[in-house]
N, C-alpha and C. Protein backbone atom coordinates (compact mmCIF):
# COMPACT_ATOMS: atom_id res chain seq x y z
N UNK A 1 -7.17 7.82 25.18
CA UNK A 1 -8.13 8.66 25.88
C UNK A 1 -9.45 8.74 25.12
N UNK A 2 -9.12 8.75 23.74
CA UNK A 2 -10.64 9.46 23.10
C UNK A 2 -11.02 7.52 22.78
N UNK A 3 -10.79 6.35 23.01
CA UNK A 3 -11.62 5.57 22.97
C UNK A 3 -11.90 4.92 24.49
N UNK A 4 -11.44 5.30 25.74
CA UNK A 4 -11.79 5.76 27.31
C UNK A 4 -13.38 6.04 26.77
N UNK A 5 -13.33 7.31 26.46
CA UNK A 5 -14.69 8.37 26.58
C UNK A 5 -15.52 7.82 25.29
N UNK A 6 -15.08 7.02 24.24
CA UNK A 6 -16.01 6.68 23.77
C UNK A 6 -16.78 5.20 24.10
N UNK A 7 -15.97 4.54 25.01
CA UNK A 7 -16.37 3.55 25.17
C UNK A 7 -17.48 3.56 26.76
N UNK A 8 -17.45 4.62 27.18
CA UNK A 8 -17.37 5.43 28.26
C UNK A 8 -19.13 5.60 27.30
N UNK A 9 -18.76 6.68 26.60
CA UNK A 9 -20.45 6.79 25.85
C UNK A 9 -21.23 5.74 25.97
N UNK A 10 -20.62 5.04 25.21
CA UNK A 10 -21.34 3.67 24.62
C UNK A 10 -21.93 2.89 25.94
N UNK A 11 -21.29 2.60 26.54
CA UNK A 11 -22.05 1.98 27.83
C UNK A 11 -23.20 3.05 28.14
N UNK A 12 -23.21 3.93 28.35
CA UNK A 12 -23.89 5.07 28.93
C UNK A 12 -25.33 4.94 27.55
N UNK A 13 -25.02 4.80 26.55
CA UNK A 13 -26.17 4.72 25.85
C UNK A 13 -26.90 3.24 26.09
N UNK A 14 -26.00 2.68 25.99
CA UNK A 14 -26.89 0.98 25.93
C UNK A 14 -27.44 0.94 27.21
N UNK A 15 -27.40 1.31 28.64
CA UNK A 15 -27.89 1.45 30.09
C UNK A 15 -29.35 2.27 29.54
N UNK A 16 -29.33 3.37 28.75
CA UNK A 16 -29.91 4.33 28.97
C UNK A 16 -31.14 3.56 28.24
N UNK A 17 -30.75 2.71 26.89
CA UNK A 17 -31.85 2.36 25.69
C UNK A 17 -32.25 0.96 26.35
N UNK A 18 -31.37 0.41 27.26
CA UNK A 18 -31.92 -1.09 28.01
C UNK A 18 -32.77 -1.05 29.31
N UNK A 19 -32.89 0.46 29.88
CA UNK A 19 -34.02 1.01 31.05
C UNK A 19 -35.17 1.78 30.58
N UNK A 20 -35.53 1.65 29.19
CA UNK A 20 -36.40 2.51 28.69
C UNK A 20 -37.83 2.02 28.92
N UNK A 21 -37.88 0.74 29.54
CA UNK A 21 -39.30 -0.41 29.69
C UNK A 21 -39.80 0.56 30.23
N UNK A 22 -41.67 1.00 30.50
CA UNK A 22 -41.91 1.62 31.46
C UNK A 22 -42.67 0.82 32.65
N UNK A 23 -42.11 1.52 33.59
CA UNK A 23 -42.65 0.76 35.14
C UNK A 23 -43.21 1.77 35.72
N UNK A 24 -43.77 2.82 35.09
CA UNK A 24 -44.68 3.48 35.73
C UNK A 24 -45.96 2.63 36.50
N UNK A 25 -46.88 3.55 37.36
CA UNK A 25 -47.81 2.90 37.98
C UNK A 25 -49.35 3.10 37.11
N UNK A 26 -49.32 3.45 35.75
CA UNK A 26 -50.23 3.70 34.91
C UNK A 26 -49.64 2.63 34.27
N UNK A 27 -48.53 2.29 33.82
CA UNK A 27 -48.16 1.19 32.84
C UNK A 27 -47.99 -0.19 33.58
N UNK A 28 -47.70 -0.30 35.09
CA UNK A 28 -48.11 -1.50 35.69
C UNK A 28 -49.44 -1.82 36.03
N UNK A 29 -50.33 -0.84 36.14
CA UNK A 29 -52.33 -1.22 36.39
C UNK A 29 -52.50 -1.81 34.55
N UNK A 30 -51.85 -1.16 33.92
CA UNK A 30 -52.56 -1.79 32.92
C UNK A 30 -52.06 -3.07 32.13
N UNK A 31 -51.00 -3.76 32.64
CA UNK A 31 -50.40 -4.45 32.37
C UNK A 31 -51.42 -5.63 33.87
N UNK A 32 -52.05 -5.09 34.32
CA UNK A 32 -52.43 -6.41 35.23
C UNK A 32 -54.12 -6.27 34.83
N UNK A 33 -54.47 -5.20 34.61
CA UNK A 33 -55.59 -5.15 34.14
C UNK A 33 -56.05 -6.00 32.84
N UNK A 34 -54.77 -6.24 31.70
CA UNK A 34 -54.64 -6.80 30.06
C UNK A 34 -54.40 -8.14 30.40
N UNK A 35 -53.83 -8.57 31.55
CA UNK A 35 -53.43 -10.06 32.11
C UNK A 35 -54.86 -10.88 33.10
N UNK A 36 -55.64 -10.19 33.65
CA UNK A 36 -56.13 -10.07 34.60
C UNK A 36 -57.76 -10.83 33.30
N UNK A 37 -58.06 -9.99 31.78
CA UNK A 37 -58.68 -10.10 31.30
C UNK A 37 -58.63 -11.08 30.25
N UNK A 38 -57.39 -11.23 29.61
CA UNK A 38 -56.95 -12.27 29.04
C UNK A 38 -57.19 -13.66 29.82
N UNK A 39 -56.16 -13.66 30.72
CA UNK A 39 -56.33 -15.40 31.49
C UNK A 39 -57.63 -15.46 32.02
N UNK A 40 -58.68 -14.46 32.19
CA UNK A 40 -60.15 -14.90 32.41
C UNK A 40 -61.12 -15.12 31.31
N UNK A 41 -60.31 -15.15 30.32
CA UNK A 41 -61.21 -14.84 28.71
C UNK A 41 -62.16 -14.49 28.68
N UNK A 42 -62.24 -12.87 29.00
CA UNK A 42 -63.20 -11.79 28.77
C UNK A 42 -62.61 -10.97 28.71
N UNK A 43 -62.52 -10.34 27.46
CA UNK A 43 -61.77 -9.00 26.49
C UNK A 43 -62.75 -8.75 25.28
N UNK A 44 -62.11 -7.16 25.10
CA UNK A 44 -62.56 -7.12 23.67
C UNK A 44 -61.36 -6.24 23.06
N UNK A 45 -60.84 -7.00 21.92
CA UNK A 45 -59.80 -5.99 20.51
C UNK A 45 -61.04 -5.05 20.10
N UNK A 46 -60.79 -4.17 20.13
CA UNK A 46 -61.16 -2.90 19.14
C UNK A 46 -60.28 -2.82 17.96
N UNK A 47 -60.29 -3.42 16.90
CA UNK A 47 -59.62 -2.91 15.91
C UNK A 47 -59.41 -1.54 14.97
N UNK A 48 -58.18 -1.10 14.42
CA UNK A 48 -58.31 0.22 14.43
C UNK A 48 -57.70 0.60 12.21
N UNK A 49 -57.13 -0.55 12.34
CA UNK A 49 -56.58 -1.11 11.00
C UNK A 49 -56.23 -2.17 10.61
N UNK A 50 -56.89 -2.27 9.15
CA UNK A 50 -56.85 -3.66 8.62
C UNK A 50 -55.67 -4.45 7.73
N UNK A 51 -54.43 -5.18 7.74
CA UNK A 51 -53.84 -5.45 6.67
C UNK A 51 -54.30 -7.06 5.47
N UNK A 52 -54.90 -6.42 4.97
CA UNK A 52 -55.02 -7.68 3.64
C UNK A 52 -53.72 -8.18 3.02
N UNK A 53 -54.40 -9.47 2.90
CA UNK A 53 -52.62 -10.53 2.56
C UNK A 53 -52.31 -8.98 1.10
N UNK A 54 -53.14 -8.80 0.31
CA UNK A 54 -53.39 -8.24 -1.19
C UNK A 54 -53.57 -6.85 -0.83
N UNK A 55 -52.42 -6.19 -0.94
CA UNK A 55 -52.90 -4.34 -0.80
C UNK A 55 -52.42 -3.81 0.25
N UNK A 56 -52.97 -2.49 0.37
CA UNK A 56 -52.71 -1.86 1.49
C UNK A 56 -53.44 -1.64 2.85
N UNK A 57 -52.53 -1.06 3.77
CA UNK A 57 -53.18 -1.48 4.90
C UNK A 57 -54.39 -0.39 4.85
N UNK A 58 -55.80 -0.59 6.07
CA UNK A 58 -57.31 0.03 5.31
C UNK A 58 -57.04 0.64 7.06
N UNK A 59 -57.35 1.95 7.11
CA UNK A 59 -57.73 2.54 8.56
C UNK A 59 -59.10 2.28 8.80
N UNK A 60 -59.40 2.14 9.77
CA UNK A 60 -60.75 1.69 10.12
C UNK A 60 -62.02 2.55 11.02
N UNK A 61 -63.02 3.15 10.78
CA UNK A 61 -63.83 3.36 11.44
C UNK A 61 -63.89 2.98 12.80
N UNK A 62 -64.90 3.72 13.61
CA UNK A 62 -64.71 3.05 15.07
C UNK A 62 -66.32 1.92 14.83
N UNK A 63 -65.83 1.00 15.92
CA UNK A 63 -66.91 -0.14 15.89
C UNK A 63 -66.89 -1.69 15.72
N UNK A 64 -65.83 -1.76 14.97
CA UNK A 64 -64.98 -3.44 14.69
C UNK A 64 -64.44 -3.57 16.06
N UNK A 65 -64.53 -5.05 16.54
CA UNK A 65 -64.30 -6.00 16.75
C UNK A 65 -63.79 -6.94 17.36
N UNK A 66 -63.22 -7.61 18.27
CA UNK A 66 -63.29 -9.30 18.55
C UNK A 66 -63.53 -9.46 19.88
N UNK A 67 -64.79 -10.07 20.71
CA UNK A 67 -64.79 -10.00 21.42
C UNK A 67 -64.23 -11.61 22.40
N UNK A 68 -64.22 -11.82 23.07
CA UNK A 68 -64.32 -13.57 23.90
C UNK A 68 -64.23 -13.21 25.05
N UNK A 69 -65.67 -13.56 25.26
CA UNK A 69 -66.07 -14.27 26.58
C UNK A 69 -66.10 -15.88 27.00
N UNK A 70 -65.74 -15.98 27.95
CA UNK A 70 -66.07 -17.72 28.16
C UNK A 70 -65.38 -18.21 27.39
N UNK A 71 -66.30 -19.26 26.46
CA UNK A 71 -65.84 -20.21 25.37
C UNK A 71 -66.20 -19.51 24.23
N UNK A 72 -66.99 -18.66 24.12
CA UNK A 72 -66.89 -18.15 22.50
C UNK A 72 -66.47 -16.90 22.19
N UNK A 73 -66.92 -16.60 21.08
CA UNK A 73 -66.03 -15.67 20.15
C UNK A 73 -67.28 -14.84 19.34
N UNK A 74 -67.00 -13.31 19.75
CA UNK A 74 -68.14 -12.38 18.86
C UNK A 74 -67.39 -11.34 17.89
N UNK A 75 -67.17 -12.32 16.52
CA UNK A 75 -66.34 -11.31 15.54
C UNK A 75 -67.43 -10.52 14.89
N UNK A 76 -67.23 -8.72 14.46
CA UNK A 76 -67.52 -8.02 14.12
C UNK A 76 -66.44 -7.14 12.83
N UNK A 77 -65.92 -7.83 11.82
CA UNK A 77 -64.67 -7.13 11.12
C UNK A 77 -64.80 -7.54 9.87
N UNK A 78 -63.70 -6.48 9.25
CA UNK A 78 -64.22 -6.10 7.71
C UNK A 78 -63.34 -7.41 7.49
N UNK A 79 -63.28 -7.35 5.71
CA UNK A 79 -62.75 -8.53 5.05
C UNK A 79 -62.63 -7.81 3.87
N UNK A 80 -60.80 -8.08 3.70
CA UNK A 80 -60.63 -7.28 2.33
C UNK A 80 -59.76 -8.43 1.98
N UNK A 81 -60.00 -8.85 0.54
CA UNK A 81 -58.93 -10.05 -0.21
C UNK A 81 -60.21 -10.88 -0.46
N UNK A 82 -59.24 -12.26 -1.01
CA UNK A 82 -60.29 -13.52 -2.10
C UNK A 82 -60.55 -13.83 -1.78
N UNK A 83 -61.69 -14.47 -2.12
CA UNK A 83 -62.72 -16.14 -1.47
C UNK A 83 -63.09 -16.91 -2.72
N UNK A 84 -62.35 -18.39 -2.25
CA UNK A 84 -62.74 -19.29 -3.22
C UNK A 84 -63.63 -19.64 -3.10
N UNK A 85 -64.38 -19.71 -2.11
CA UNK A 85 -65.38 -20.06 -2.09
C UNK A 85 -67.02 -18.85 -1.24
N UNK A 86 -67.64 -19.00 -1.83
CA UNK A 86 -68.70 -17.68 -1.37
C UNK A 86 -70.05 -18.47 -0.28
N UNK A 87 -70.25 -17.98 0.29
CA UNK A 87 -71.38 -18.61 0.96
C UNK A 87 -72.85 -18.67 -0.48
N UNK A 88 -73.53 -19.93 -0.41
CA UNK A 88 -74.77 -19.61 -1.17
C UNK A 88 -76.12 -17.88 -0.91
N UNK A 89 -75.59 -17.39 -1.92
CA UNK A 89 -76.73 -16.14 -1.51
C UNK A 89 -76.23 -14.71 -0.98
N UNK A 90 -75.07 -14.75 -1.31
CA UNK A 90 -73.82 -13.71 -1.21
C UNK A 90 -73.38 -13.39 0.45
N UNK A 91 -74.24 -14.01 1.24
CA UNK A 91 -73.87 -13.86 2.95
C UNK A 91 -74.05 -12.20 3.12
N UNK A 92 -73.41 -11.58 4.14
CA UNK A 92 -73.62 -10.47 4.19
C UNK A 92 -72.11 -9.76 4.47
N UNK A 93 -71.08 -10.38 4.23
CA UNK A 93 -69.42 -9.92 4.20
C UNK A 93 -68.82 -9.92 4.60
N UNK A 94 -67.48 -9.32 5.07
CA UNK A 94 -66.94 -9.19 6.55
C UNK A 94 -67.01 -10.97 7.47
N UNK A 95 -66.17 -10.41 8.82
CA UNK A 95 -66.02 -11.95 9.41
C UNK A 95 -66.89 -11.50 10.42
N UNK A 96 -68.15 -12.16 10.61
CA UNK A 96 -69.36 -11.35 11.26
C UNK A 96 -69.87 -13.32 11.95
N UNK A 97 -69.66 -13.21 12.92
CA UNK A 97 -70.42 -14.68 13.50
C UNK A 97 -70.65 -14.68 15.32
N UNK A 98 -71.12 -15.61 15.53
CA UNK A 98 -71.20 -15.51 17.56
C UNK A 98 -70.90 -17.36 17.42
N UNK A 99 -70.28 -17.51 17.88
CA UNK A 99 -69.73 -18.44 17.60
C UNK A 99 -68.69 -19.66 19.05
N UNK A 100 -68.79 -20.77 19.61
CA UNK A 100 -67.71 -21.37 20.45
C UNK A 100 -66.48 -21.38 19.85
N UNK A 101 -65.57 -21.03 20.73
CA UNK A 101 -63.92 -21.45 20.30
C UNK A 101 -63.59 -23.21 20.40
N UNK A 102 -62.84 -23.45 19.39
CA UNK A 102 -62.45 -24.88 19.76
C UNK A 102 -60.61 -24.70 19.88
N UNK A 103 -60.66 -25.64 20.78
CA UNK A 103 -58.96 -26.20 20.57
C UNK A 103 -58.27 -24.58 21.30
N UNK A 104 -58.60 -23.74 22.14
CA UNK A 104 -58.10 -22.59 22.50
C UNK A 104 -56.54 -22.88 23.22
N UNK A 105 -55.95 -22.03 22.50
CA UNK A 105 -54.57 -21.99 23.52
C UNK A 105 -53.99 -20.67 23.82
N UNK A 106 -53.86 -20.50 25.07
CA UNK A 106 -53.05 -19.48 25.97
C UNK A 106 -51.82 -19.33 26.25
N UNK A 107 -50.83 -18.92 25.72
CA UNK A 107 -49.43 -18.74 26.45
C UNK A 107 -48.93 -17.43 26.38
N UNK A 108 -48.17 -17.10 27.47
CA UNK A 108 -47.11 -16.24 27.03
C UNK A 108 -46.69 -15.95 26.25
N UNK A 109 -46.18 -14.86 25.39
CA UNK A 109 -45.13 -14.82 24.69
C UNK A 109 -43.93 -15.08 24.93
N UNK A 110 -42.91 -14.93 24.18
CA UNK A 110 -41.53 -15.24 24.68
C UNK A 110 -40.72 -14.47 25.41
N UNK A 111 -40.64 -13.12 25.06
CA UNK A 111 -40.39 -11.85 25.46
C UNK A 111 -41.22 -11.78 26.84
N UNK A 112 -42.14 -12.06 27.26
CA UNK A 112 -42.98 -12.71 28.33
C UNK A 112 -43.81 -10.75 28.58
N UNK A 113 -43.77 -10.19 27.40
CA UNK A 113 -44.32 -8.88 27.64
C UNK A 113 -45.98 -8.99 26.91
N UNK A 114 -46.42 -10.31 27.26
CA UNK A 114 -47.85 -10.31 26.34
C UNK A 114 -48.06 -11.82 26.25
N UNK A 115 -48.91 -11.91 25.94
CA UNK A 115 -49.83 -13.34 25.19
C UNK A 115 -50.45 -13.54 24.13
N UNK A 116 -49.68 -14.75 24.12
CA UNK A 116 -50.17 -15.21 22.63
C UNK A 116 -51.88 -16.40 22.37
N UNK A 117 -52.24 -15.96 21.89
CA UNK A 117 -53.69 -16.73 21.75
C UNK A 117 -54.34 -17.55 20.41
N UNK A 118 -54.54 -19.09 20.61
CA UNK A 118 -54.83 -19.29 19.73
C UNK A 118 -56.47 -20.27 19.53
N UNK A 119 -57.11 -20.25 18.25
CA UNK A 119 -58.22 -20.71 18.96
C UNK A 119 -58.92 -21.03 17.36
N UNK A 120 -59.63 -21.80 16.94
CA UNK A 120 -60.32 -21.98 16.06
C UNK A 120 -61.72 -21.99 16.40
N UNK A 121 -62.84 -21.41 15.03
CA UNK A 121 -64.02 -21.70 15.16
C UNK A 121 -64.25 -21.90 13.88
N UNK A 122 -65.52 -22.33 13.78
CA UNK A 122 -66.40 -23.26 12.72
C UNK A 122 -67.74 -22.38 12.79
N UNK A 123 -68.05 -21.49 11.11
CA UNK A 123 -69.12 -21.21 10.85
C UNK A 123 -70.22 -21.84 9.89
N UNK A 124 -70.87 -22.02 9.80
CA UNK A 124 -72.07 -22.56 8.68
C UNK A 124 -71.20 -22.68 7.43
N UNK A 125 -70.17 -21.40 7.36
CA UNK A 125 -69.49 -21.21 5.84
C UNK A 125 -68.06 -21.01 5.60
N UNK A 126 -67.44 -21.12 6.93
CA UNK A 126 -66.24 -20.95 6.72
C UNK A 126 -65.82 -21.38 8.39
N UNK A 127 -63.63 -22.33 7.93
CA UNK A 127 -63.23 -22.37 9.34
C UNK A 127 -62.68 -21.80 9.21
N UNK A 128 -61.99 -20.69 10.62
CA UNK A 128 -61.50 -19.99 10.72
C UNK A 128 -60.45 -20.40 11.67
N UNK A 129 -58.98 -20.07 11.38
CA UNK A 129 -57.91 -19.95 12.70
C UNK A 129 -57.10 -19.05 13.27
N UNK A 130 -57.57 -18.92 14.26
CA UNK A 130 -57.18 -17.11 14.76
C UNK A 130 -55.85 -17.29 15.62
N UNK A 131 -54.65 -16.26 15.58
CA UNK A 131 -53.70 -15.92 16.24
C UNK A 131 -53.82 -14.43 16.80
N UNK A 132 -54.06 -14.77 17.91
CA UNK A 132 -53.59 -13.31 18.86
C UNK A 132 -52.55 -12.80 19.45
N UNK A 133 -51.72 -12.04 18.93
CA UNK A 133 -50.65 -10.96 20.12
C UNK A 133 -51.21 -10.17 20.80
N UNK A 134 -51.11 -10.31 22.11
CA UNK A 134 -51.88 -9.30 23.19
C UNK A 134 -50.86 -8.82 23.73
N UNK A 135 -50.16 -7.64 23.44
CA UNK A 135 -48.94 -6.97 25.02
C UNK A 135 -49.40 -6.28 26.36
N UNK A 136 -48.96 -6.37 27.18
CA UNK A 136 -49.58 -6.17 28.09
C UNK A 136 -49.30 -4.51 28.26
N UNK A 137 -48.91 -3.51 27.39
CA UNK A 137 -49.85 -2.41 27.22
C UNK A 137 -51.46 -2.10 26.34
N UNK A 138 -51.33 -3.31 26.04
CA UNK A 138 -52.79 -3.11 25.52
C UNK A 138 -52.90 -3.32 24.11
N UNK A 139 -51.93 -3.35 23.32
CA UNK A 139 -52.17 -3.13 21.93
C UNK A 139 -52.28 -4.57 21.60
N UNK A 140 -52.72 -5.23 19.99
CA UNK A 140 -53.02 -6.29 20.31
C UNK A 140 -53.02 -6.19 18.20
N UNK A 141 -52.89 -7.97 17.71
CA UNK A 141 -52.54 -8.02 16.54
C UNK A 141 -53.77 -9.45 16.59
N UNK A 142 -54.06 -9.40 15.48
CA UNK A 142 -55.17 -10.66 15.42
C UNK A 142 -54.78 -10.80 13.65
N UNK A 143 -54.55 -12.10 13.70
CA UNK A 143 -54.19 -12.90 12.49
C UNK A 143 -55.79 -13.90 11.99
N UNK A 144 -56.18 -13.70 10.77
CA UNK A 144 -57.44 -14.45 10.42
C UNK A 144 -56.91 -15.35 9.58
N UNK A 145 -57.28 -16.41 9.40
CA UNK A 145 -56.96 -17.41 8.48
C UNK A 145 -58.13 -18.71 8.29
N UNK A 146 -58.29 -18.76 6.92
CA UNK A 146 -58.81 -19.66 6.16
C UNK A 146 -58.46 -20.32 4.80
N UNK A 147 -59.16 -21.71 4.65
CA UNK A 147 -58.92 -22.47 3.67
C UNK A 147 -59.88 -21.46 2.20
N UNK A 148 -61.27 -20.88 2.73
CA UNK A 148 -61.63 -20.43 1.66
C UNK A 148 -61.41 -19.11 1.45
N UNK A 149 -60.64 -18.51 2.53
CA UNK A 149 -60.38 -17.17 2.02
C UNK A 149 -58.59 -16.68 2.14
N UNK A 150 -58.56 -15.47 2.16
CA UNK A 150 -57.13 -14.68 2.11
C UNK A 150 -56.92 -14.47 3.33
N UNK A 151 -55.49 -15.16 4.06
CA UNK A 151 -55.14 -14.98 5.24
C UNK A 151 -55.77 -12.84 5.37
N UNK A 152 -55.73 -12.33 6.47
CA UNK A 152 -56.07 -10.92 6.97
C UNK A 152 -55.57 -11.07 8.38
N UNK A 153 -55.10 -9.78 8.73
CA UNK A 153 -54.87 -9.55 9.84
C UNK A 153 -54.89 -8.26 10.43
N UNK A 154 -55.07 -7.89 11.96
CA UNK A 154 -55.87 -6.74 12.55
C UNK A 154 -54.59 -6.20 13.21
N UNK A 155 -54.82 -4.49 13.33
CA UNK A 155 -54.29 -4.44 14.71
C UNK A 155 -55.12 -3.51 15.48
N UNK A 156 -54.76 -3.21 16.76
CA UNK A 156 -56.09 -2.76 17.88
C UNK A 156 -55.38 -2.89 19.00
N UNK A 157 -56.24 -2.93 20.10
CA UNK A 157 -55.92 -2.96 21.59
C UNK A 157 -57.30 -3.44 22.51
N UNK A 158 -56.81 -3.61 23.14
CA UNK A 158 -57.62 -3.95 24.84
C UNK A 158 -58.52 -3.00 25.01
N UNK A 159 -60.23 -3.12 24.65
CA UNK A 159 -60.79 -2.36 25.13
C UNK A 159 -60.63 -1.71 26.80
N UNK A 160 -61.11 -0.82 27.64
CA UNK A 160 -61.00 -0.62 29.01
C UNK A 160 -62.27 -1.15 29.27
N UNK A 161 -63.40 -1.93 28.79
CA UNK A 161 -64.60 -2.24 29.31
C UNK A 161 -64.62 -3.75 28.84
N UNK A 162 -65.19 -4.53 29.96
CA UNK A 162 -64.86 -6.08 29.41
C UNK A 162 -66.49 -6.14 28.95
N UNK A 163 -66.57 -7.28 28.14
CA UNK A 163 -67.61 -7.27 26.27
C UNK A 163 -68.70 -7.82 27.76
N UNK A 164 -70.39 -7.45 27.50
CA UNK A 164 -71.16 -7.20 27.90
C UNK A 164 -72.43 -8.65 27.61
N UNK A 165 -71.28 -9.08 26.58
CA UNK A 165 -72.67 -10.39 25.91
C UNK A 165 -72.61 -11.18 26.80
């Protein structure tokens, strides 16, 4: 009897923790709204915190960062960790460029609750190769990577206003 009712529980919890997705009609507009902006490539990440390969993670001011429209890319974000190499004349910091994407790729994730984005660009002083997690509630992870600097990576979300440039 008492493993009846516990097995009896147990189903009753795993139903309960495997219907927890939300399908509200605030969480389905914005799940077509985050899809709707993505596959048209016009978004913007607002980033909200920074993790450096080196240290801890940095909370962030409001005002950072990533926008894509079209074919390019308008990064606005800090930069914490090494550089082997420095631009001549100390540059001005941070991953700050307006810039075309090359080689862009779009897919799904696997979990198929988001998209994954990938895309390189080329500045005067540095290449960069970017990985995006976008879920389709909005939140969103951006991976930076370079040969002359310290991998970094963001997290943020889906602005509600698509980027204006």
């Amino acid at each position: 009897m008492k493993q009846l009712l516990f097995s009896l529980l147990l189903i009753i919890v795993v139903t309960a923790c495997s219907t927890t997705k939300s399908n509200s009609p605030e969480a389905l507009q914005k799940k077509e709204d985050v899809n709707n902006k993505v596959q048209a490539k016009n978004y913007v990440i607002e980033v909200d915190q920074a993790l450096p390969m080196r240290g801890r993670t940095v909370s962030l001011s409001y005002g950072y960062d990533l926008k894509v429209k079209n074919d390019s890319v308008f990064a606005y974000l800090p930069y914490f960790g090494v550089a082997t190499s420095a631009p001549y004349g100390g540059g001005e910091g941070g991953i700050k460029f307006s810039e075309p994407m090359k080689d862009y790729q779009l897919n799904q994730n696997k979990k198929k609750d988001g998209w994954e984005v990938r895309f390189n660009v080329k500045t005067i002083n540095y290449n960069y190769q970017f990985f995006l997690n976008i879920f389709d509630n909005g939140n969103s992870t951006i991976s930076v990577s370079s040969y002359e600097r310290d991998p970094i990576s963001f997290y943020g979300h889906i602005a509600s206003q698509s980027p204006s440039n």
